[in-house]
PDB file of N, CA and C in Angstrom:
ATOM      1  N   UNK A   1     -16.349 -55.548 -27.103  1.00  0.00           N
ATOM      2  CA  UNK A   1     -16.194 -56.707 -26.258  1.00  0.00           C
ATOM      3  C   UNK A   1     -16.943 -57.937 -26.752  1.00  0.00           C
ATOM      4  N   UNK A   2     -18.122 -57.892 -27.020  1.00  0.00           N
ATOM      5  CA  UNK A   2     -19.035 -58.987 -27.499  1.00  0.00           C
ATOM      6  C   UNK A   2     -18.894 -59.539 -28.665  1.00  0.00           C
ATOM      7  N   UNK A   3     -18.066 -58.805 -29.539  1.00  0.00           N
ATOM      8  CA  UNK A   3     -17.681 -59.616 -30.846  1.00  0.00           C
ATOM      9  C   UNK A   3     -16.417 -59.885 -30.395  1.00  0.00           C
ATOM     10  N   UNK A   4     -15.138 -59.852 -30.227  1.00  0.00           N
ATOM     11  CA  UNK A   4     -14.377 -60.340 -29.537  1.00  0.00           C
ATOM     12  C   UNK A   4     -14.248 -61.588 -29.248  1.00  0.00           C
ATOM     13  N   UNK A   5     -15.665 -61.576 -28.280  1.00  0.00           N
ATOM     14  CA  UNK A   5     -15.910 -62.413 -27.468  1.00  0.00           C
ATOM     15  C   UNK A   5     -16.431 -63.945 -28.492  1.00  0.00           C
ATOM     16  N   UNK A   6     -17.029 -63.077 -29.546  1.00  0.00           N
ATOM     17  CA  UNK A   6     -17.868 -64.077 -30.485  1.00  0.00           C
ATOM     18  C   UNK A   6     -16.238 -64.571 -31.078  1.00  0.00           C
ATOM     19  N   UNK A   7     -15.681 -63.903 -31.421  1.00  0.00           N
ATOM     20  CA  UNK A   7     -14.217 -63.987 -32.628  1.00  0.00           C
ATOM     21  C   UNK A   7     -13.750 -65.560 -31.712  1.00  0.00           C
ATOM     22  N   UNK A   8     -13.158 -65.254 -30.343  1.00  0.00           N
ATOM     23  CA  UNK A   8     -12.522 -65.995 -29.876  1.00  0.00           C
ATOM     24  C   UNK A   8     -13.441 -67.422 -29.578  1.00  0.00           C
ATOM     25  N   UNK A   9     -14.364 -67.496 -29.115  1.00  0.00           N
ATOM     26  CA  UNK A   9     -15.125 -68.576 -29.044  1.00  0.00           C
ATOM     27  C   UNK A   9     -15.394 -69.410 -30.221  1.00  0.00           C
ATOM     28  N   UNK A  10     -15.646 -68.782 -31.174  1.00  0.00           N
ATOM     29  CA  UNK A  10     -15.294 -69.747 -32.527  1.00  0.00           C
ATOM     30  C   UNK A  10     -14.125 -70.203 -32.305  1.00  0.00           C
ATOM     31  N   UNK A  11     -13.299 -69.663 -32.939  1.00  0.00           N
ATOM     32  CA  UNK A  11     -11.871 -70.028 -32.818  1.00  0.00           C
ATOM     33  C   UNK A  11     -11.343 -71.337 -32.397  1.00  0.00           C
ATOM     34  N   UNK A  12     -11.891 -70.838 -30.899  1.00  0.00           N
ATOM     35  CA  UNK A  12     -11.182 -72.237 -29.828  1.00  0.00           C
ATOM     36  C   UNK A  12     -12.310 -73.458 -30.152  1.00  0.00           C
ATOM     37  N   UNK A  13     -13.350 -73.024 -30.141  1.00  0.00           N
ATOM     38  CA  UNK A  13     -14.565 -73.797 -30.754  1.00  0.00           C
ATOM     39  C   UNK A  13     -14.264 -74.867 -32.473  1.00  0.00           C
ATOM     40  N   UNK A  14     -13.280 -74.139 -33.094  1.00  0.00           N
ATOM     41  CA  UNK A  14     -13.069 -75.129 -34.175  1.00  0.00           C
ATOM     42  C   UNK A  14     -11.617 -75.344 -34.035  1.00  0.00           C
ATOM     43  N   UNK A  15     -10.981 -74.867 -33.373  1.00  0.00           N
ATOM     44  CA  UNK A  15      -9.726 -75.377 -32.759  1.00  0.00           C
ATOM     45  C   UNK A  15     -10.322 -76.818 -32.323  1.00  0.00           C
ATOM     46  N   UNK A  16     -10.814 -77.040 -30.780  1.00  0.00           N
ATOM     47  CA  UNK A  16     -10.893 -78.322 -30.352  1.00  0.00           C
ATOM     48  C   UNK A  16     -12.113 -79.267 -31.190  1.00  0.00           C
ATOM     49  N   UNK A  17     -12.650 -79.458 -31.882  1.00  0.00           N
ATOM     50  CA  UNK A  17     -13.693 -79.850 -32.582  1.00  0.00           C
ATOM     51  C   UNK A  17     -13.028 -80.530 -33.674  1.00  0.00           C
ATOM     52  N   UNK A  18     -13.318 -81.739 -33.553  1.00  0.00           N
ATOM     53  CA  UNK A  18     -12.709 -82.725 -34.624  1.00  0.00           C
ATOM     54  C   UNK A  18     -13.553 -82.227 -35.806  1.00  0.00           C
ATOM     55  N   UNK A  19     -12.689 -82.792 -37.299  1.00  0.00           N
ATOM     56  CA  UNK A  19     -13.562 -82.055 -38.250  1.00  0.00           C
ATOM     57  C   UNK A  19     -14.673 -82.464 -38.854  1.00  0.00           C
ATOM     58  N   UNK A  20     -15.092 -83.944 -38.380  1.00  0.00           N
ATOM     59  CA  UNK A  20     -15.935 -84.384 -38.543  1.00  0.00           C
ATOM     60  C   UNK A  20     -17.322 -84.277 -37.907  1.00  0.00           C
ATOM     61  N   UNK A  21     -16.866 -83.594 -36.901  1.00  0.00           N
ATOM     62  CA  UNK A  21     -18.103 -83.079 -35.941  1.00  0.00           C
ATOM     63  C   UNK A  21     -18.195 -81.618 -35.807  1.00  0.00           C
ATOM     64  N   UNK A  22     -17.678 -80.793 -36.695  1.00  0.00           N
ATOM     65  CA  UNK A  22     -17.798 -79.365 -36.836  1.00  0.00           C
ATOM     66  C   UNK A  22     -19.257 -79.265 -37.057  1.00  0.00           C
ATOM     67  N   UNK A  23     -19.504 -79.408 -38.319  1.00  0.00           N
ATOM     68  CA  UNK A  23     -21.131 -79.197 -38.815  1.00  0.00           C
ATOM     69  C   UNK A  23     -22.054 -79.364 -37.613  1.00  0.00           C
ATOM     70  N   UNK A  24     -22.055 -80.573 -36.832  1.00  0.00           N
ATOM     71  CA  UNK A  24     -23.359 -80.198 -35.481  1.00  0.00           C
ATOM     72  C   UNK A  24     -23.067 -79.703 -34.886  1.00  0.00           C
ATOM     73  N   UNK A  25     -21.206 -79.282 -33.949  1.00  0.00           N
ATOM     74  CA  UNK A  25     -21.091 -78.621 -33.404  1.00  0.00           C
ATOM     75  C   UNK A  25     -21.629 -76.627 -33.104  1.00  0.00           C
ATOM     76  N   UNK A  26     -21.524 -76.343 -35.047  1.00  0.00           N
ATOM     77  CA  UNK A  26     -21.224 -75.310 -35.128  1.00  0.00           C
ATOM     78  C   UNK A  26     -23.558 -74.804 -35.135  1.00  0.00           C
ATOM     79  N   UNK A  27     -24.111 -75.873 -35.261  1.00  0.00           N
ATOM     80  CA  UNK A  27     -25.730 -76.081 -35.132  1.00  0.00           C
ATOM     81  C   UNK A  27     -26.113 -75.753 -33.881  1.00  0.00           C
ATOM     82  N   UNK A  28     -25.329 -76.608 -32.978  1.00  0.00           N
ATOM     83  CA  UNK A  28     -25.698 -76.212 -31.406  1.00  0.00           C
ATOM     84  C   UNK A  28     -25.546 -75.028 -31.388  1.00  0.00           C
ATOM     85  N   UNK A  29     -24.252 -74.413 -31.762  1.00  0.00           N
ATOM     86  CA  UNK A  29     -24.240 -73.198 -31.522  1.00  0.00           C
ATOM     87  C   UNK A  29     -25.150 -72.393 -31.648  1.00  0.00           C
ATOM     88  N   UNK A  30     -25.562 -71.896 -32.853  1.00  0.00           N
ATOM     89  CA  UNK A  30     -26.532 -71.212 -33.712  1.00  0.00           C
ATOM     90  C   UNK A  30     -27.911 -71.877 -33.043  1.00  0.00           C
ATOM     91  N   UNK A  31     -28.189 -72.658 -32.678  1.00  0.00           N
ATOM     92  CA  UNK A  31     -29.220 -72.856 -31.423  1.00  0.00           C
ATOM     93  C   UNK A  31     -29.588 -72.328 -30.741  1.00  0.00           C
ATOM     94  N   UNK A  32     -28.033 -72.356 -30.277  1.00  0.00           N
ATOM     95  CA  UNK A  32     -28.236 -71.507 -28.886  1.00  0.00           C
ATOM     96  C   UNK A  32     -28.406 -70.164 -28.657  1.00  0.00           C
ATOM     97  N   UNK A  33     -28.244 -69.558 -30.150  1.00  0.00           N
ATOM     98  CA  UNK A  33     -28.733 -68.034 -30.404  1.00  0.00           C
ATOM     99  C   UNK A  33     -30.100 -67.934 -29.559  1.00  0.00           C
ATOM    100  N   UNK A  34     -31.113 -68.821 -29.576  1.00  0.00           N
ATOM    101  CA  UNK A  34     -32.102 -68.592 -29.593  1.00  0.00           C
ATOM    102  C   UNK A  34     -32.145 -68.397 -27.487  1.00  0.00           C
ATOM    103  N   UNK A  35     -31.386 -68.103 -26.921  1.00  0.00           N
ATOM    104  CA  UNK A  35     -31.282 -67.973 -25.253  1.00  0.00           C
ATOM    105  C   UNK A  35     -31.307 -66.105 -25.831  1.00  0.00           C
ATOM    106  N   UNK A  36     -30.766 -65.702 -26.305  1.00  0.00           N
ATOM    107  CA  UNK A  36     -30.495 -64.262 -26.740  1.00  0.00           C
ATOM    108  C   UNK A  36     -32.062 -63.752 -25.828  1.00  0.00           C
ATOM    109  N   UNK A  37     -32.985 -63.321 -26.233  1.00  0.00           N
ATOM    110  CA  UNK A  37     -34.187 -62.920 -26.446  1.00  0.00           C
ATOM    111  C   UNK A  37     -34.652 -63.231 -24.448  1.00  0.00           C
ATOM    112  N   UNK A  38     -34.113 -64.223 -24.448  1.00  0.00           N
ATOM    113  CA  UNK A  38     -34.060 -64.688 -22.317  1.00  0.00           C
ATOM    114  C   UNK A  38     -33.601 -63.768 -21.875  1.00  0.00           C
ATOM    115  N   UNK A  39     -32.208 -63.965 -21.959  1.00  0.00           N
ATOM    116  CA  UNK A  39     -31.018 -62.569 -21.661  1.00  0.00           C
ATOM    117  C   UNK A  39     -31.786 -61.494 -22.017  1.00  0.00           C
ATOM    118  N   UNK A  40     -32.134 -61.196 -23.322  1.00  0.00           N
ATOM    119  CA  UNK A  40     -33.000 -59.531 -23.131  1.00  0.00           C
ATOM    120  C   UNK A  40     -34.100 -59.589 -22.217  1.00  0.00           C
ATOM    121  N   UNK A  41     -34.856 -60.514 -21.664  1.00  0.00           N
ATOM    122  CA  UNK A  41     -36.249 -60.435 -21.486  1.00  0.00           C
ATOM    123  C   UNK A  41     -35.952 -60.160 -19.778  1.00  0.00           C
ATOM    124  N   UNK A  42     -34.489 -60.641 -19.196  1.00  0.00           N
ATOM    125  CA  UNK A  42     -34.321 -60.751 -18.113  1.00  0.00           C
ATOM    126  C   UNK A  42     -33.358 -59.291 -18.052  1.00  0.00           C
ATOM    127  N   UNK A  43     -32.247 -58.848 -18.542  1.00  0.00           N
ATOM    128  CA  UNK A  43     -31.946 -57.892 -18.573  1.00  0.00           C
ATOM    129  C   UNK A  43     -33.287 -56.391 -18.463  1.00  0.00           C
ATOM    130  N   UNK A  44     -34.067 -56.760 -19.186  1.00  0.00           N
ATOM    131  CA  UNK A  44     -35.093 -55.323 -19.361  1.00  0.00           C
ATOM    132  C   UNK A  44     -35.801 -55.756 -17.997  1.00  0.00           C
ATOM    133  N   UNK A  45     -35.888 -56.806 -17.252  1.00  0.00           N
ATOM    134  CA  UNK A  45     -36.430 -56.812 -16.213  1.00  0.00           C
ATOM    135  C   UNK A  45     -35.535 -56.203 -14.880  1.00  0.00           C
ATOM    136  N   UNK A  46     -34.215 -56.694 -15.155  1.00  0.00           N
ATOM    137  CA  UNK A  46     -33.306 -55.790 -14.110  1.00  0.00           C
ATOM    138  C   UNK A  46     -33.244 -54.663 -13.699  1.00  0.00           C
ATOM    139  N   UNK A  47     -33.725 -54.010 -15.728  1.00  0.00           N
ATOM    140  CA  UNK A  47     -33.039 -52.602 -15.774  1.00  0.00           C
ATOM    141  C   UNK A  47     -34.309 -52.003 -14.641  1.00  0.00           C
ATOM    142  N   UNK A  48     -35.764 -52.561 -15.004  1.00  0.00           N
ATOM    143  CA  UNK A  48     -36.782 -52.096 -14.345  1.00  0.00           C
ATOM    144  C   UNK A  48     -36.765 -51.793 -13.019  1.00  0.00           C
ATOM    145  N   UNK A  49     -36.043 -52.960 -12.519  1.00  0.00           N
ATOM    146  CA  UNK A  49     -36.663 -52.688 -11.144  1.00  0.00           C
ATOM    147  C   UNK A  49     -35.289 -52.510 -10.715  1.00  0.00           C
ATOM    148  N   UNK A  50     -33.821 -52.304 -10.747  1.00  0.00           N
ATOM    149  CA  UNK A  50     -33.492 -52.006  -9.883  1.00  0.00           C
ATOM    150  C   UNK A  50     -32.276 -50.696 -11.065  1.00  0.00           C
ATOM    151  N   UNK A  51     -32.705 -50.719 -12.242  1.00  0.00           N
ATOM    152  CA  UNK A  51     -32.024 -49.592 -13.049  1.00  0.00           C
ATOM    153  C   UNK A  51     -31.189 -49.815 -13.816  1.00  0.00           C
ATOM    154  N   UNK A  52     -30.955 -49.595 -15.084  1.00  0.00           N
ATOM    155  CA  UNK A  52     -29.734 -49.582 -16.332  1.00  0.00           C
ATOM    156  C   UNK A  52     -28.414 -50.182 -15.880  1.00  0.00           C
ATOM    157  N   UNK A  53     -27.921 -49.193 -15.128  1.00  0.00           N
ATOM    158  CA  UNK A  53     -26.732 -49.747 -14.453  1.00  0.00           C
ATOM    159  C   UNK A  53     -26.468 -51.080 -13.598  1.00  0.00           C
ATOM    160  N   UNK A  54     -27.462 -50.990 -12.822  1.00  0.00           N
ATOM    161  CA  UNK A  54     -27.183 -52.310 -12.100  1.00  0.00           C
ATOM    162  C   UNK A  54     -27.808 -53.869 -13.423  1.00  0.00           C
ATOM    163  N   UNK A  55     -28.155 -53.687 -14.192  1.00  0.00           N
ATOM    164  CA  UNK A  55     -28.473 -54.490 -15.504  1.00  0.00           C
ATOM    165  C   UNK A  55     -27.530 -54.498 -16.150  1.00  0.00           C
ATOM    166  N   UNK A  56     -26.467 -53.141 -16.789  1.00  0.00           N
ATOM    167  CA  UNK A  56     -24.975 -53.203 -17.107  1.00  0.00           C
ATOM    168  C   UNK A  56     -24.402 -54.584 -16.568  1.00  0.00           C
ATOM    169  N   UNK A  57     -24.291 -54.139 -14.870  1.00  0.00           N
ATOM    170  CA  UNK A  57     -23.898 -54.695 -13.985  1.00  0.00           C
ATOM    171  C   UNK A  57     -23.764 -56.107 -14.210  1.00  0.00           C
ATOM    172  N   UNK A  58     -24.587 -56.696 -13.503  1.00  0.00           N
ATOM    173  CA  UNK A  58     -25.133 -58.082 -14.522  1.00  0.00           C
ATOM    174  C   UNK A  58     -24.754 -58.791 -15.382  1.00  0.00           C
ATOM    175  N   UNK A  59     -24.829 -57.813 -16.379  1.00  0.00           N
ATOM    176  CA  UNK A  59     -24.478 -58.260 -17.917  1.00  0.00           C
ATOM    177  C   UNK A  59     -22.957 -58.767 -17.764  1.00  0.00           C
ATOM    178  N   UNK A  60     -22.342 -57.704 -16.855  1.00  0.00           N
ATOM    179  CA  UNK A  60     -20.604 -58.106 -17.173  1.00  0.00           C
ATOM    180  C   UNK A  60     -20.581 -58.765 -16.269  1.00  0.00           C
ATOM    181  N   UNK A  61     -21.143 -59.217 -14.732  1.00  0.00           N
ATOM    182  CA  UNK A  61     -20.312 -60.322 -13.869  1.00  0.00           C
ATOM    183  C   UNK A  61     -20.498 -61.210 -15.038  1.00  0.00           C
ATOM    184  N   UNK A  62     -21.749 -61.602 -15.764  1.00  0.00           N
ATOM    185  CA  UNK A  62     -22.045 -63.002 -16.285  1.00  0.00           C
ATOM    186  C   UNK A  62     -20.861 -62.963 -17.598  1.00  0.00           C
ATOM    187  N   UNK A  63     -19.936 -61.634 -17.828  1.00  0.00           N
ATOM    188  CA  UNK A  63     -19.258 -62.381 -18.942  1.00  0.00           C
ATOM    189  C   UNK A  63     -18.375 -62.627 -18.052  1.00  0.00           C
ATOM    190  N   UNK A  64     -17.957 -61.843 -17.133  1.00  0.00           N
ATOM    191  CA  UNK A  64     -16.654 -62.297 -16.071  1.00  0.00           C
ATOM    192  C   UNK A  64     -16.888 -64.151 -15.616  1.00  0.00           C
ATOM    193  N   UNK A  65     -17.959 -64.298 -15.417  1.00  0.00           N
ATOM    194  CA  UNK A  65     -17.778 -65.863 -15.099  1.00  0.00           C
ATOM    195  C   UNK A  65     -17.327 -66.461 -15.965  1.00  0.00           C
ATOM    196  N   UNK A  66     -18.324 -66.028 -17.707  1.00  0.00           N
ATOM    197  CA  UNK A  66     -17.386 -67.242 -19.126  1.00  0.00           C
ATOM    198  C   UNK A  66     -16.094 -66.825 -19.147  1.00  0.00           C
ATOM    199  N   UNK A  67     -15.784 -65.634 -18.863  1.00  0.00           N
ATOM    200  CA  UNK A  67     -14.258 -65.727 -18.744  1.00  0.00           C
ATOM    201  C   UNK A  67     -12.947 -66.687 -17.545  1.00  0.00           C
ATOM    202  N   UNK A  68     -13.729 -66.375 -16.564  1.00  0.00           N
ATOM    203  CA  UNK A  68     -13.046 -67.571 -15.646  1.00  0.00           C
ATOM    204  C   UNK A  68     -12.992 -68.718 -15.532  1.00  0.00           C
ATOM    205  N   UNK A  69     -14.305 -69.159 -16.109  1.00  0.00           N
ATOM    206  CA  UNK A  69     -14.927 -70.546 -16.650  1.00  0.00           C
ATOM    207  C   UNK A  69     -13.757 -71.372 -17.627  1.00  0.00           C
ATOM    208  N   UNK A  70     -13.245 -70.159 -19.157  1.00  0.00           N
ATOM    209  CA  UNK A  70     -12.530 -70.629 -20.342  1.00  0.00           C
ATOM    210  C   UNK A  70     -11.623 -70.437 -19.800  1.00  0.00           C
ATOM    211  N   UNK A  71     -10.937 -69.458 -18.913  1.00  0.00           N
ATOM    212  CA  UNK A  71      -9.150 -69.297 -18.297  1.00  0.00           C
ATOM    213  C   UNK A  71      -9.045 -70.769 -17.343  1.00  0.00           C
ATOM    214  N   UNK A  72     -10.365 -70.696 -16.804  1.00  0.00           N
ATOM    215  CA  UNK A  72      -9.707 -71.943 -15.250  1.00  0.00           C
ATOM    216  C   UNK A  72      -9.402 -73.843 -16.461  1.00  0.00           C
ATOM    217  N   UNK A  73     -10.241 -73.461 -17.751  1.00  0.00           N
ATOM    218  CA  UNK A  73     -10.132 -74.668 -18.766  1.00  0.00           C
ATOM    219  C   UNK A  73      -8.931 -75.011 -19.231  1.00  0.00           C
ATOM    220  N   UNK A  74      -8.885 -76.576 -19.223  1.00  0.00           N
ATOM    221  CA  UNK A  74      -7.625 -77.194 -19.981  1.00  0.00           C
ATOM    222  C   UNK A  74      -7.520 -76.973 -21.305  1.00  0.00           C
ATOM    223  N   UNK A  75      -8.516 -76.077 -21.925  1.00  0.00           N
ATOM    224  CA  UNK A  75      -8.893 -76.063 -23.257  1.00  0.00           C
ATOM    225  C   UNK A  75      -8.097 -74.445 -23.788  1.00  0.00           C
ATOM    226  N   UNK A  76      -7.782 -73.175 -22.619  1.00  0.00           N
ATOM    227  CA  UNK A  76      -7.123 -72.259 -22.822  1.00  0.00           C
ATOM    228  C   UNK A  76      -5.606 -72.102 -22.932  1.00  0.00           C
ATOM    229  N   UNK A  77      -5.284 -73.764 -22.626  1.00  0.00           N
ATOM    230  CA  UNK A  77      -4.079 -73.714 -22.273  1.00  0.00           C
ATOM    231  C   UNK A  77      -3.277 -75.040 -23.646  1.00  0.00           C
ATOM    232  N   UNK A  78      -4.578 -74.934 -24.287  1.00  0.00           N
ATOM    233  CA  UNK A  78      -4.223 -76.186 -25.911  1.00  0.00           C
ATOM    234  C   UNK A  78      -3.370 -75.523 -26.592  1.00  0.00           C
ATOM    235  N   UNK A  79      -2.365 -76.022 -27.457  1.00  0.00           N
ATOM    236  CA  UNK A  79      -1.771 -75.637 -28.749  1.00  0.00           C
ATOM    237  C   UNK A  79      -1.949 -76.293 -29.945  1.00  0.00           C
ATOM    238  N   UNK A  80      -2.542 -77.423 -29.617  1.00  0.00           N
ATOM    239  CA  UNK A  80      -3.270 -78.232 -31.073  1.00  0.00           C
ATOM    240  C   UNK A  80      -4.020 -79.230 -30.845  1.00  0.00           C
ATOM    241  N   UNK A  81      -5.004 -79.828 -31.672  1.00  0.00           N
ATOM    242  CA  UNK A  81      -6.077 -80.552 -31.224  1.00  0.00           C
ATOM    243  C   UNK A  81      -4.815 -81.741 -30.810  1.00  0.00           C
ATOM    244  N   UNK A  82      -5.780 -82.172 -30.046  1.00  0.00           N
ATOM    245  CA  UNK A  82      -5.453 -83.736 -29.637  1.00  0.00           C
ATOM    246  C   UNK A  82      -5.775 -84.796 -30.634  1.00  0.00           C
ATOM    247  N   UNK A  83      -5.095 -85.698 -30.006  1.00  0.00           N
ATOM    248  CA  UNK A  83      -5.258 -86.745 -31.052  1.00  0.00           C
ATOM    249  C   UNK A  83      -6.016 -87.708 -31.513  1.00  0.00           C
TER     250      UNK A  83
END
């Protein structure tokens, strides 16, 4: 699921991204790696106190939201950059 997830987000990510603004675009990204280590720090806190599963738990509403987030977008529904 999580590479997938990585596959498609590029994708649409240099889909809409003019090509002149790829290079910082693709910086933010790789930035934003650095939230990773949050997500673990808050996940191992879930798992603690209320158990593995309900931290599972968690883990997938929050991809279920980026998923409703990119479906409810005018951006899932592109066939070529704009102009």
């Amino acid at each position: 699921g999580p590479i997938l997830w990585v596959i498609s987000t590029t994708t649409l990510r240099q889909t809409v991204t003019p090509a002149a603004l790829l290079g910082r675009v693709s910086a933010i990204n790789i930035m934003s790696y650095g939230a990773r280590p949050i997500g673990a720090l808050l996940g191992t806190l879930v798992a603690m106190s209320w158990g593995p599963g309900i931290s599972l738990a968690v883990a997938a509403a929050g991809f279920f939201v980026q998923l409703c987030v990119i479906a409810a977008s005018p951006a899932a529904r592109l066939v070529q950059q704009p102009a």
